[in-house]
C-alpha atoms as a PDB file:
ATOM      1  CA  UNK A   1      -1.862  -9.335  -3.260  1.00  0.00           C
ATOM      2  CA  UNK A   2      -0.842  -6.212  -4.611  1.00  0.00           C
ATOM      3  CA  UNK A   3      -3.317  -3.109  -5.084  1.00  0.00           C
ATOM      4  CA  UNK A   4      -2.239  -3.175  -9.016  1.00  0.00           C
ATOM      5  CA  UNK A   5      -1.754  -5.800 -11.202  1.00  0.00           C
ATOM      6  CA  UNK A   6       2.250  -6.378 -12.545  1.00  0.00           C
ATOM      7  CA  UNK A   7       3.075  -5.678 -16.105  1.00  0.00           C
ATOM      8  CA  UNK A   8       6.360  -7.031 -17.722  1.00  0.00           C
ATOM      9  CA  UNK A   9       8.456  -3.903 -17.316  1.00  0.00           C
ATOM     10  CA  UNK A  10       7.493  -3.169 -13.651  1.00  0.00           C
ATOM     11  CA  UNK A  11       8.076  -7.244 -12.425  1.00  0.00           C
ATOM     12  CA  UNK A  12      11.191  -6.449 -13.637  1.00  0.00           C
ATOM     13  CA  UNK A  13      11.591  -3.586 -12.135  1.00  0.00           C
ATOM     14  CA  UNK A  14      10.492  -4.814  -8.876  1.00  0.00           C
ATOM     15  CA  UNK A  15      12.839  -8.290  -9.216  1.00  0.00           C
ATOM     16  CA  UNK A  16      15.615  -6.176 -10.443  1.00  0.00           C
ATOM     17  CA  UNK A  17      15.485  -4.265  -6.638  1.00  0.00           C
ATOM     18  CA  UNK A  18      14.892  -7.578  -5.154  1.00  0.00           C
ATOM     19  CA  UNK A  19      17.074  -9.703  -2.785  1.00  0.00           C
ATOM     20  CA  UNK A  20      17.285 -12.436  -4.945  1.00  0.00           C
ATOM     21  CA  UNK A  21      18.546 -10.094  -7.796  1.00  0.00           C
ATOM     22  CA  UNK A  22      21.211  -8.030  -5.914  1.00  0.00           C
ATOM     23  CA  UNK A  23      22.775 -11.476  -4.070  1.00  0.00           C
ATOM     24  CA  UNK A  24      22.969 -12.369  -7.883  1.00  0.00           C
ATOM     25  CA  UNK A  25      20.552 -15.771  -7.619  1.00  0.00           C
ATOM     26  CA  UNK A  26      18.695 -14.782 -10.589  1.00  0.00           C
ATOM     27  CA  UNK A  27      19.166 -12.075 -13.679  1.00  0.00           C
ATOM     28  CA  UNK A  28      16.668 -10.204 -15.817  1.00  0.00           C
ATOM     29  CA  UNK A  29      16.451  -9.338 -19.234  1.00  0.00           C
ATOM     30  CA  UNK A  30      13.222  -8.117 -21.324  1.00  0.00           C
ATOM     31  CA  UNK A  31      12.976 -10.258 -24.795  1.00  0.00           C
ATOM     32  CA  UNK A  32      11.290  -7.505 -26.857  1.00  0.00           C
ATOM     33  CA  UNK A  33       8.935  -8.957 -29.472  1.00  0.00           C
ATOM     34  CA  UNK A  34       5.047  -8.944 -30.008  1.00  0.00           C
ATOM     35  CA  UNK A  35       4.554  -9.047 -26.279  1.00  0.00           C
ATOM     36  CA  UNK A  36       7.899  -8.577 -24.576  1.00  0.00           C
ATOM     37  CA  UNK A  37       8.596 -11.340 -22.171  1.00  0.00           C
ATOM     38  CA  UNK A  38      11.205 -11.766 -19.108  1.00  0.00           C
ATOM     39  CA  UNK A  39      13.515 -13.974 -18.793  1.00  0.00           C
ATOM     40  CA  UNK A  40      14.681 -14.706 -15.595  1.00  0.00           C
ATOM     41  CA  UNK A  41      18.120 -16.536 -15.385  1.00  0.00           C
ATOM     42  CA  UNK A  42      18.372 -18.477 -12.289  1.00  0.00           C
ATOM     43  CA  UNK A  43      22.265 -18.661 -11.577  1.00  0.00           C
ATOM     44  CA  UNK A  44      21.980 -21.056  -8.460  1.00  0.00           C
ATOM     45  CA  UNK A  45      20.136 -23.639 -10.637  1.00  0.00           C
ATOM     46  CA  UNK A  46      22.810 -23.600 -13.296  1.00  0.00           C
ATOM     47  CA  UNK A  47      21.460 -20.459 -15.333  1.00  0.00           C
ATOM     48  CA  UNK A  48      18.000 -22.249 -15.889  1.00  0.00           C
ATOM     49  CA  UNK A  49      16.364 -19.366 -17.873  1.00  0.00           C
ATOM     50  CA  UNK A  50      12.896 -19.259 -16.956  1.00  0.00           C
ATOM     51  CA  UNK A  51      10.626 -17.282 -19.372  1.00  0.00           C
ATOM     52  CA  UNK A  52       7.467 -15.164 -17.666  1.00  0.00           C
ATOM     53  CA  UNK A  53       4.819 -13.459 -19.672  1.00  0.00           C
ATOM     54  CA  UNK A  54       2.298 -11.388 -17.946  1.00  0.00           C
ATOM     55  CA  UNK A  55      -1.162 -10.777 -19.711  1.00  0.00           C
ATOM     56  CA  UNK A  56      -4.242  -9.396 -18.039  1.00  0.00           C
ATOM     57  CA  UNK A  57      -5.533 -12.487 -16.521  1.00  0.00           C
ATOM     58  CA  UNK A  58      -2.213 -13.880 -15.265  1.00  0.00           C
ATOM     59  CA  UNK A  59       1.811 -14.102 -14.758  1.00  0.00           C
ATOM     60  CA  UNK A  60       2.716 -17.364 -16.573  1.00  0.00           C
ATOM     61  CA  UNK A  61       6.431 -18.508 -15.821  1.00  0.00           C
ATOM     62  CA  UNK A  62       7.765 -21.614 -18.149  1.00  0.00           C
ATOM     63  CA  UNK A  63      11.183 -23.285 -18.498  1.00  0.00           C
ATOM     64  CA  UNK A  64      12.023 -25.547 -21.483  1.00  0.00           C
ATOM     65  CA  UNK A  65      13.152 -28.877 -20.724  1.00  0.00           C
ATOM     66  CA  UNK A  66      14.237 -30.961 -23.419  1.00  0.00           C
ATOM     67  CA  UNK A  67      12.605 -31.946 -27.691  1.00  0.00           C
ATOM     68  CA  UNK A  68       9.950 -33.986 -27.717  1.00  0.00           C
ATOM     69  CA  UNK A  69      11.728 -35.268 -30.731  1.00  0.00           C
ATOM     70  CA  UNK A  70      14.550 -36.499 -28.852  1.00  0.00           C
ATOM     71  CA  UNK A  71      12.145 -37.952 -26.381  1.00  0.00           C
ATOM     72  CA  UNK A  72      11.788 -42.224 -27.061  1.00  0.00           C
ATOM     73  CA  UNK A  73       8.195 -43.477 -27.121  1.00  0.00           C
ATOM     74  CA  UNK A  74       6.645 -40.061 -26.514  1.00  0.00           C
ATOM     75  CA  UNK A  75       2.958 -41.538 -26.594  1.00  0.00           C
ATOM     76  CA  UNK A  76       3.943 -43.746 -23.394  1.00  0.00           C
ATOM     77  CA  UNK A  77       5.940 -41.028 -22.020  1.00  0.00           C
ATOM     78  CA  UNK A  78       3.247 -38.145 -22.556  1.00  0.00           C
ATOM     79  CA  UNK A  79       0.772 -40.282 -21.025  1.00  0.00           C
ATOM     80  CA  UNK A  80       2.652 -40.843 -18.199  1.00  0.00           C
ATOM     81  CA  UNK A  81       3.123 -37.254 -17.520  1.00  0.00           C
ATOM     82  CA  UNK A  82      -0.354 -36.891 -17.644  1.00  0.00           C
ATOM     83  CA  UNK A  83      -1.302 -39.490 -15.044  1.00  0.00           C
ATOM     84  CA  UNK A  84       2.377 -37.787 -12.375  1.00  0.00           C
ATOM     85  CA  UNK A  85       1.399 -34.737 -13.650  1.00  0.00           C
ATOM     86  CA  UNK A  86      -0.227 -34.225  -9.097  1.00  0.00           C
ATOM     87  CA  UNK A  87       2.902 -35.064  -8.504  1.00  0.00           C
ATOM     88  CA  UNK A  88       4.722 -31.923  -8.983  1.00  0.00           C
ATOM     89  CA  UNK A  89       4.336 -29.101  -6.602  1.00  0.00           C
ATOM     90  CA  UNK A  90       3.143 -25.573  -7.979  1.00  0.00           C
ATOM     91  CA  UNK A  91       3.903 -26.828 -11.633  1.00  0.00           C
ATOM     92  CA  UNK A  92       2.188 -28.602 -14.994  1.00  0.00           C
ATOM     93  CA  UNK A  93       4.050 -29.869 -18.121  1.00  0.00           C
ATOM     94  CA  UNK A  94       2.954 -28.948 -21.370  1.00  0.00           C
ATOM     95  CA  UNK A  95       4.253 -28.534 -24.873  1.00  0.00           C
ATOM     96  CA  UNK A  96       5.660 -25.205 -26.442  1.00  0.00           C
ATOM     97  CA  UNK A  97       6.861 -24.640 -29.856  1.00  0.00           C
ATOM     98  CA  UNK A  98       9.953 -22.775 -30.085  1.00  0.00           C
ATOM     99  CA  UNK A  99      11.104 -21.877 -33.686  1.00  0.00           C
ATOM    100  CA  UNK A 100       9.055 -24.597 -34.959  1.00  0.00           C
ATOM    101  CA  UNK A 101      10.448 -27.319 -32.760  1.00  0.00           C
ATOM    102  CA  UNK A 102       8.306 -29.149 -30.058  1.00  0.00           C
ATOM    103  CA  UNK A 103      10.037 -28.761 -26.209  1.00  0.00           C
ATOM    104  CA  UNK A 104       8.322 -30.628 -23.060  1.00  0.00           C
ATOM    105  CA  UNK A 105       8.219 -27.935 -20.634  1.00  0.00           C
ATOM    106  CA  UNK A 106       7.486 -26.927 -17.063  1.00  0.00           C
ATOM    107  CA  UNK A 107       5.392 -24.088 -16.423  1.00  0.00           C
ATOM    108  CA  UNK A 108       3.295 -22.258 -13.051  1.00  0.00           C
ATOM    109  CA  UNK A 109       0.929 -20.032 -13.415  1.00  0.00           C
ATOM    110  CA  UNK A 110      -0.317 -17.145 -10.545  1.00  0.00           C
ATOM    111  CA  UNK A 111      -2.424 -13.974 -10.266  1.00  0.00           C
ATOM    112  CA  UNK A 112      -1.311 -10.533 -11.633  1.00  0.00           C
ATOM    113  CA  UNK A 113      -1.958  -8.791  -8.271  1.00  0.00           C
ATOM    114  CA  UNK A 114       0.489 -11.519  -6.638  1.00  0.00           C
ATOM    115  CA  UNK A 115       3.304 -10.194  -3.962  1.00  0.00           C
ATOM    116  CA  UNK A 116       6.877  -9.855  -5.447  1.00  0.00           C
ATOM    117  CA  UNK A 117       7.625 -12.568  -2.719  1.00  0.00           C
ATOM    118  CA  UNK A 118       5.622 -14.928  -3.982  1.00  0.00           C
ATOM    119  CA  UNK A 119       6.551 -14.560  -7.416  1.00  0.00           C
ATOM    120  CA  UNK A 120      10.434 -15.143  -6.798  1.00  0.00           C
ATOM    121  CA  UNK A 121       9.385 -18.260  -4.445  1.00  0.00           C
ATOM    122  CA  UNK A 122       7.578 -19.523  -7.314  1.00  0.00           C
ATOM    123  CA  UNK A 123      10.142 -19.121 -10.066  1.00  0.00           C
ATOM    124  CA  UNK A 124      12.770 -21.003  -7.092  1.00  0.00           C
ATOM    125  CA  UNK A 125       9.824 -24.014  -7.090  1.00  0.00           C
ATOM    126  CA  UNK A 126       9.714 -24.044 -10.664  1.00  0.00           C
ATOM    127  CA  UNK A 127      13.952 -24.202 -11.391  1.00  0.00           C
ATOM    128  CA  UNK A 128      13.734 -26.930  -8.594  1.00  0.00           C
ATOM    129  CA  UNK A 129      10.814 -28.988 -10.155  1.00  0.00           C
ATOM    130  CA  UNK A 130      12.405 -28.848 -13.948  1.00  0.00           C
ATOM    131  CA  UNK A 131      16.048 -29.640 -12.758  1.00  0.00           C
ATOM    132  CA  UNK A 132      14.237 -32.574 -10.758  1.00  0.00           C
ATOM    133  CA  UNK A 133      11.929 -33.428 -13.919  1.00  0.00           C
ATOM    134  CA  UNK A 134      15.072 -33.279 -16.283  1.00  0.00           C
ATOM    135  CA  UNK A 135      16.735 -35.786 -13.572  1.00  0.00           C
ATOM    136  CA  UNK A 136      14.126 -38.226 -12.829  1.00  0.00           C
ATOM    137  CA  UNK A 137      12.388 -38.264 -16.182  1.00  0.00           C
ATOM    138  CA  UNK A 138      15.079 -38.827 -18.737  1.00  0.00           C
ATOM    139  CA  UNK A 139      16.904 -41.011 -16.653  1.00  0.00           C
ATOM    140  CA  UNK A 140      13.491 -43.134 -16.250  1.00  0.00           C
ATOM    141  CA  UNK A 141      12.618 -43.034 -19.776  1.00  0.00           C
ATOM    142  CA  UNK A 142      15.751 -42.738 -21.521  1.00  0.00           C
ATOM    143  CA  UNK A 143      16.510 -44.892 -24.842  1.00  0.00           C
ATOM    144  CA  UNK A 144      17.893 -48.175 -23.811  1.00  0.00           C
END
């Protein structure tokens, strides 16, 4: 843990001195709006972006993965998540709107005093988990 907790303009100033930044695995941009966000583009994932918002209770990391819209059945399909949702290492799935549309995403959640190490394994577990979810899951539930 570190002594204070991380706000979004000093993770990013931290990540942007990071290994992972400087071999170029991941880039950072702020998203200014009511609360700025970062989004962290992970290049060795093919440039997943993976949005992180950090409020005083907690960094929340999130990647979209696909319309619920486009998704066949979605009352089979979001019960299923909910029952595999143990499956999936360091992640949960949930719902986000994003200019009004509904996207299934992937999301991990950790403390705002958490080590910059940690933070950059979890945003690796979380570009690995959604490419895997994006894999498995619409090939399993795809339209026929």
């Amino acid at each position: 843990m570190t002594d204070t907790a991380w706000t979004v303009r000093s993770l990013k100033a931290a990540l942007d001195t990071s290994d992972a930044a400087r071999s170029g695995e991941i880039g950072l941009r702020i998203v200014e709006g009511a609360d700025p966000v970062l989004l962290v583009t992970m290049h060795q994932h093919g440039d997943l972006e993976a949005f992180v918002n950090v409020s005083e209770a907690q960094i929340a990391a999130s990647v979209l993965l696909w319309p619920c819209d486009e998704q066949p059945d979605r009352h089979q399909f979001n019960e299923f998540l909910l029952k595999a949702q143990k499956l999936v290492p360091l992640s949960n799935f949930g719902i986000a709107t994003v200019d009004g549309r509904d996207f299934y995403e992937l999301f991990g959640e950790l403390a705002t005093t958490s080590p910059l190490d940690t933070i950059v394994i979890e945003l690796r577990a979380l570009a690995e988990n959604a490419i895997e979810a994006a894999t498995d899951l619409r090939a399993n539930f795809a339209p026929a």
